[in-house]
N, C-alpha and C. Protein backbone atom coordinates (compact mmCIF):
# COMPACT_ATOMS: atom_id res chain seq x y z
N UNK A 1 15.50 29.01 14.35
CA UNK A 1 14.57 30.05 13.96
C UNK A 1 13.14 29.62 14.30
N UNK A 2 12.42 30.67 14.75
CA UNK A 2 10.60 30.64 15.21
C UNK A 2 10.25 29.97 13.94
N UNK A 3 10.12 30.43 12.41
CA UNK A 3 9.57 30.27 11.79
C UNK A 3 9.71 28.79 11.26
N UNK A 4 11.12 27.92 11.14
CA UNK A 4 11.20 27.09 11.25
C UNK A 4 10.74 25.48 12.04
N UNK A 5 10.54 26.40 13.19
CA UNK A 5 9.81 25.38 14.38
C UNK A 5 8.32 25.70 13.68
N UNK A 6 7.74 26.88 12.98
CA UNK A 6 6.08 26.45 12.56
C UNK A 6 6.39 25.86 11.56
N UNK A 7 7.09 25.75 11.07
CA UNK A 7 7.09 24.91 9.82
C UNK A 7 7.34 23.49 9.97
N UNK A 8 7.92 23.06 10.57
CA UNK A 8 8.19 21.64 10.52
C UNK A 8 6.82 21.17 11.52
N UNK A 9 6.33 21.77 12.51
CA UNK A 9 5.22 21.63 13.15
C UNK A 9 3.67 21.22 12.26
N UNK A 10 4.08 22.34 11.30
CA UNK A 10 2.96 21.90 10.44
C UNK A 10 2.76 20.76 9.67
N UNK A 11 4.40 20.38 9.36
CA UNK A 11 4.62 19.60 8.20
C UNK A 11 4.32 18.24 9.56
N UNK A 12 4.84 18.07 10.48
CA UNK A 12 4.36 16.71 11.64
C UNK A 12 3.23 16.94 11.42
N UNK A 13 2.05 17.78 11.59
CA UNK A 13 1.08 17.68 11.76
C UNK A 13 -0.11 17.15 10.33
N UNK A 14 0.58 17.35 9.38
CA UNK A 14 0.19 16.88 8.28
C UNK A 14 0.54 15.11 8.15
N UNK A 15 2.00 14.64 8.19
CA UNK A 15 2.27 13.54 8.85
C UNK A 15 1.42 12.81 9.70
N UNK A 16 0.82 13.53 10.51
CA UNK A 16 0.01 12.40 11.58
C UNK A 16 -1.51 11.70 10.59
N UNK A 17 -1.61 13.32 9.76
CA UNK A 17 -2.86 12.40 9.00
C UNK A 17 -3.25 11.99 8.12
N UNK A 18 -1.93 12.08 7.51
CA UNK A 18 -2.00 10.77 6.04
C UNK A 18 -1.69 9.39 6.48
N UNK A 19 -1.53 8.72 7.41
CA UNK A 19 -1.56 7.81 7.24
C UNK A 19 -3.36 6.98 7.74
N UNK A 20 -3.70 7.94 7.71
CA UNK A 20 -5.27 7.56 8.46
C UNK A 20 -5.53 7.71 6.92
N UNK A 21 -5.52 8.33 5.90
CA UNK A 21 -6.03 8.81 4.49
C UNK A 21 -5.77 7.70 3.35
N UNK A 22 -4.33 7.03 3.73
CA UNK A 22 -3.99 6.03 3.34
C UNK A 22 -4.56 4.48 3.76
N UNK A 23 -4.99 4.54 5.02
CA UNK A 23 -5.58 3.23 5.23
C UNK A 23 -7.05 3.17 5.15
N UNK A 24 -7.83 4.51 4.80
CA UNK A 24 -8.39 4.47 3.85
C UNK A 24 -8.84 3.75 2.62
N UNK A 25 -7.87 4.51 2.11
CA UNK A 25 -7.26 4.12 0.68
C UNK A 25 -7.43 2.25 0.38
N UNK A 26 -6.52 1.82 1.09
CA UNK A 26 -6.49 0.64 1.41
C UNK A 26 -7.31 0.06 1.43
N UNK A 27 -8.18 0.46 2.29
CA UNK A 27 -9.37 -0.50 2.90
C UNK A 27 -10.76 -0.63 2.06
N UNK A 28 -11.03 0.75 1.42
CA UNK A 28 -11.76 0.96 0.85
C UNK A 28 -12.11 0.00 -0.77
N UNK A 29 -11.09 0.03 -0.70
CA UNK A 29 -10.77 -0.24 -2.69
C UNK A 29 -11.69 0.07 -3.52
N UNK A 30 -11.24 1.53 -3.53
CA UNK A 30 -12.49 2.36 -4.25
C UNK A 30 -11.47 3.52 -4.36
N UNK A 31 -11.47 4.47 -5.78
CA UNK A 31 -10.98 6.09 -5.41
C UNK A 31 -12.17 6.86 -5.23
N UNK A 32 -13.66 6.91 -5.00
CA UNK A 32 -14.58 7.47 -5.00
C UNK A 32 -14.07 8.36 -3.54
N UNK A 33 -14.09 9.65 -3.98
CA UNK A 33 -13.88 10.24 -2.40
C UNK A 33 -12.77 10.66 -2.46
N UNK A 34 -11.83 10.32 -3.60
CA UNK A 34 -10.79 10.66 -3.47
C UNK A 34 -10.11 11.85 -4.96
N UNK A 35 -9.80 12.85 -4.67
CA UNK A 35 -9.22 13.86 -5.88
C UNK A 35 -8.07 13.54 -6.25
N UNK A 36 -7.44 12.69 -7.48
CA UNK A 36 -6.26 12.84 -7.99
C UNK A 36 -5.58 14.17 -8.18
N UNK A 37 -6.73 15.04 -8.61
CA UNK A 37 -5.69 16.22 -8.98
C UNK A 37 -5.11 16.94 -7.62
N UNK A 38 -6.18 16.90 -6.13
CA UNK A 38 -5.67 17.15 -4.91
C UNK A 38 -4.71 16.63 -4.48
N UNK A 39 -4.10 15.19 -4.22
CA UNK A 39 -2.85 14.28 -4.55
C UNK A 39 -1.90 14.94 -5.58
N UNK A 40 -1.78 15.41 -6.60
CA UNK A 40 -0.68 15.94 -7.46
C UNK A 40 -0.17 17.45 -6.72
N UNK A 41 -1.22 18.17 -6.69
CA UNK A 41 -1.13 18.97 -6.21
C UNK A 41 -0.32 19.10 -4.87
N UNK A 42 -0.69 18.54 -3.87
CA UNK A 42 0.08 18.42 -2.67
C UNK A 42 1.49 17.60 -2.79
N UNK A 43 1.59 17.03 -3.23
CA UNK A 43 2.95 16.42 -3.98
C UNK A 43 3.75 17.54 -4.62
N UNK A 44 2.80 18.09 -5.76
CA UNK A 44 4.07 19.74 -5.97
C UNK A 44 4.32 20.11 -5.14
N UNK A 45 3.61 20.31 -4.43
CA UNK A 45 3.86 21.43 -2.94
C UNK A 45 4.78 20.62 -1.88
N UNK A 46 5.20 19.24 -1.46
CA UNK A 46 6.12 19.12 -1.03
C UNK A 46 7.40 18.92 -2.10
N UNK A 47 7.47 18.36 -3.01
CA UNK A 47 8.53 18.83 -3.94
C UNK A 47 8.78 20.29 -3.68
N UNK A 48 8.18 21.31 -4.08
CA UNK A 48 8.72 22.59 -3.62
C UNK A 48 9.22 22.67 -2.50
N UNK A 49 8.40 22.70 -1.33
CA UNK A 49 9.17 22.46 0.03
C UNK A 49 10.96 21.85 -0.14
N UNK A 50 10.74 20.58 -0.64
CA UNK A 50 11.97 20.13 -0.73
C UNK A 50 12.80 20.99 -1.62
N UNK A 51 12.98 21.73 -2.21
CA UNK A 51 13.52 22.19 -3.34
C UNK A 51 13.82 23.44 -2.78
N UNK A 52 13.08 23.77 -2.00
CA UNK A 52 13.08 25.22 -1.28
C UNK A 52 14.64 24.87 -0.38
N UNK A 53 14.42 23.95 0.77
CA UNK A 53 15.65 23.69 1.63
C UNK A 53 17.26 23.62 0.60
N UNK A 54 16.82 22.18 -0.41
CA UNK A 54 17.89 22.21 -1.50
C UNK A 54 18.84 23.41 -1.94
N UNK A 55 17.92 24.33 -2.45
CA UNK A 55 18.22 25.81 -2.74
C UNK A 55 19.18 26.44 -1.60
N UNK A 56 18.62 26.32 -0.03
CA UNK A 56 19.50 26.51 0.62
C UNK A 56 18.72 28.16 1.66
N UNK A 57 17.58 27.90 1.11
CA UNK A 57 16.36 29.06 2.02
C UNK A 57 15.85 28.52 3.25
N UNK A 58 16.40 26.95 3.77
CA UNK A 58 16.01 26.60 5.28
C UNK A 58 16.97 25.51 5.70
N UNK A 59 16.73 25.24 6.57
CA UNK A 59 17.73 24.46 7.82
C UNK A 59 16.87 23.02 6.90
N UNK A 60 18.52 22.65 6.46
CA UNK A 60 18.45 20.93 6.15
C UNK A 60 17.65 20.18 6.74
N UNK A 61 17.59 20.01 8.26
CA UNK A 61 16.32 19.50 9.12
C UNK A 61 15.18 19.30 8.31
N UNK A 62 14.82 20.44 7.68
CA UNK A 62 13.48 20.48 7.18
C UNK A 62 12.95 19.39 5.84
N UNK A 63 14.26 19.33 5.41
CA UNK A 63 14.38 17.89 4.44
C UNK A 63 13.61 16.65 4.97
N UNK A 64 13.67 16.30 5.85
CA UNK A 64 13.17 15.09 6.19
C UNK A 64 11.67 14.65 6.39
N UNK A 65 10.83 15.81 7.20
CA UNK A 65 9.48 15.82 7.35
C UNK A 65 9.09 15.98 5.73
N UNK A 66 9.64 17.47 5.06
CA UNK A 66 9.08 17.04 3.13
C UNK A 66 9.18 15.75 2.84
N UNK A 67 10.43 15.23 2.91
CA UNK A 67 10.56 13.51 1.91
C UNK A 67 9.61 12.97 2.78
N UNK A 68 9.14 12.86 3.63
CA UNK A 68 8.38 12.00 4.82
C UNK A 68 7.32 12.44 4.12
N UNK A 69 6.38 13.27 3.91
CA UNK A 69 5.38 13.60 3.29
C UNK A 69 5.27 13.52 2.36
N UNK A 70 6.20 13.65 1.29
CA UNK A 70 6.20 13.59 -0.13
C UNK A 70 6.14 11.96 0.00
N UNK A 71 6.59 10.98 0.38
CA UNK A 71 6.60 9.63 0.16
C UNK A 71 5.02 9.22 0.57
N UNK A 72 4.77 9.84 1.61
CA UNK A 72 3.00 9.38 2.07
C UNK A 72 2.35 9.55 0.71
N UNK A 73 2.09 10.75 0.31
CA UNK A 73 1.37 11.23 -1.08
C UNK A 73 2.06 10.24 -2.09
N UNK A 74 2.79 9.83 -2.33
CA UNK A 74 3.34 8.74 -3.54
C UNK A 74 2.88 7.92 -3.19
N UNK A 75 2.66 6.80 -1.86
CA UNK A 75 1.91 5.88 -1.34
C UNK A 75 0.60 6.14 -1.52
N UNK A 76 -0.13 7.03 -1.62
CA UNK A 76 -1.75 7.25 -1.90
C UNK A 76 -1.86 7.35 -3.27
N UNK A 77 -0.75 8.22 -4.17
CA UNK A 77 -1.09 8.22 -5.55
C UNK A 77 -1.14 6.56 -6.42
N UNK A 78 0.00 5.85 -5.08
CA UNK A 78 -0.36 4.15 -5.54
C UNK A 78 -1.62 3.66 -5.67
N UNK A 79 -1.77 3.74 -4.61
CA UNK A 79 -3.40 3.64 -3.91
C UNK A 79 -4.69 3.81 -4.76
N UNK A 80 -3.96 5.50 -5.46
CA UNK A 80 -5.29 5.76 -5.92
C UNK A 80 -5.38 5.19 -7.37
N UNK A 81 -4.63 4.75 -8.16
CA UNK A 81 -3.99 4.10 -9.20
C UNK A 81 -4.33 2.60 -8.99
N UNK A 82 -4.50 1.51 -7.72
CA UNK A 82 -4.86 0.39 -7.81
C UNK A 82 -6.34 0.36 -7.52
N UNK A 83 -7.12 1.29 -6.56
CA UNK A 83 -8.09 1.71 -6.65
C UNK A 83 -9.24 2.07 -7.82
N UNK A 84 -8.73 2.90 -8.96
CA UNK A 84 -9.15 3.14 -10.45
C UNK A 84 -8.94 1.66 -11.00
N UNK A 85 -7.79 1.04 -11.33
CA UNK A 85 -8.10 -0.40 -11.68
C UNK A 85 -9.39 -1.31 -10.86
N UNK A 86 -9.12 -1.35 -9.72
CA UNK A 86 -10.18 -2.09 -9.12
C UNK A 86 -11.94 -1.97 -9.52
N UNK A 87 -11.65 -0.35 -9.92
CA UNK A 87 -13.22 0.21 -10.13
C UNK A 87 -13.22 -0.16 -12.03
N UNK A 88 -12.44 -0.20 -12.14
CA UNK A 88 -12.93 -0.08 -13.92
C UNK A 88 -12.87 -1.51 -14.22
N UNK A 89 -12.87 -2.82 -12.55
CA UNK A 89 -12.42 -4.09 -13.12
C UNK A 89 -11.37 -4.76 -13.73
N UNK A 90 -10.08 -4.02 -13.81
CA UNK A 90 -9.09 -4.75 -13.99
C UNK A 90 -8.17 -5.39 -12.98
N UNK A 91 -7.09 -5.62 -13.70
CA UNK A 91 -6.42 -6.51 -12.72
C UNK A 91 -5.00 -5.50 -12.70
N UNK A 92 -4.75 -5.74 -10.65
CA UNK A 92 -4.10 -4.88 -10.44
C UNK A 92 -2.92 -5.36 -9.85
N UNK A 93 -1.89 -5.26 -10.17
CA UNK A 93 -0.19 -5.15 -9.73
C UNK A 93 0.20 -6.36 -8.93
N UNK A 94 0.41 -7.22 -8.36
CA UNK A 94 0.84 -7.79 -6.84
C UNK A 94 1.14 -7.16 -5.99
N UNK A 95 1.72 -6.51 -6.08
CA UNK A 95 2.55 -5.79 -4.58
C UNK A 95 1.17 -4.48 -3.88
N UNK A 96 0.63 -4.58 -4.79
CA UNK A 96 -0.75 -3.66 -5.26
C UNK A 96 -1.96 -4.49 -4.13
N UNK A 97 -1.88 -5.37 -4.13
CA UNK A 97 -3.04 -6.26 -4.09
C UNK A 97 -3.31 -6.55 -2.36
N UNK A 98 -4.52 -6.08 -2.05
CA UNK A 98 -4.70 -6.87 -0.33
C UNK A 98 -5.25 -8.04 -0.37
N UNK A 99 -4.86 -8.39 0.57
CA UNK A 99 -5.16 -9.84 0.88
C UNK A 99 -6.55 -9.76 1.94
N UNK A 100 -6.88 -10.58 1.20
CA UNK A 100 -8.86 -10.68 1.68
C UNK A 100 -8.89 -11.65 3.37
């Protein structure tokens, strides 16, 4: 289906630029700049996505680019979570932690 090919198109195209948002994230060690509630938000919205295919309203295919996206946004909500520690001065996670 047409509509299917824009959809997963969009969803790659969203893919290409979280991981630039994430190394960010990373690099920065700071959430200044960054909206938690925009992060939750887009996270519902691929949960729905996913939930939508589940249901059985699109081609299974489409499963994979959601979890692919939905996992980027869980990787930034990390992010933005060791980030807020970093800023309020605490001490943050190991697996959390870059190496200087």
């Amino acid at each position: 289906m047409l509509s299917n090919f824009f959809e997963v198109s969009m969803l790659f195209c969203f893919a290409l630029a979280w991981p630039a948002a994430l190394h960010k994230s990373w690099t920065s060690r700071t959430r200044k700049g960054k909206s938690l509630m925009f992060l939750i938000v887009v996270e519902i919205g691929y949960i729905c996505g996913v939930a939508k295919v589940i249901v059985g309203d699109g081609s299974k295919y489409l499963l994979i680019p959601y979890i692919f996206n939905a996992t980027l946004i869980s990787c930034d909500l990390l992010l933005y979570y060791r980030n807020y520690r970093l800023d309020e001065g605490k001490s943050v996670p190991q697996f959390l932690r870059a190496s200087k």
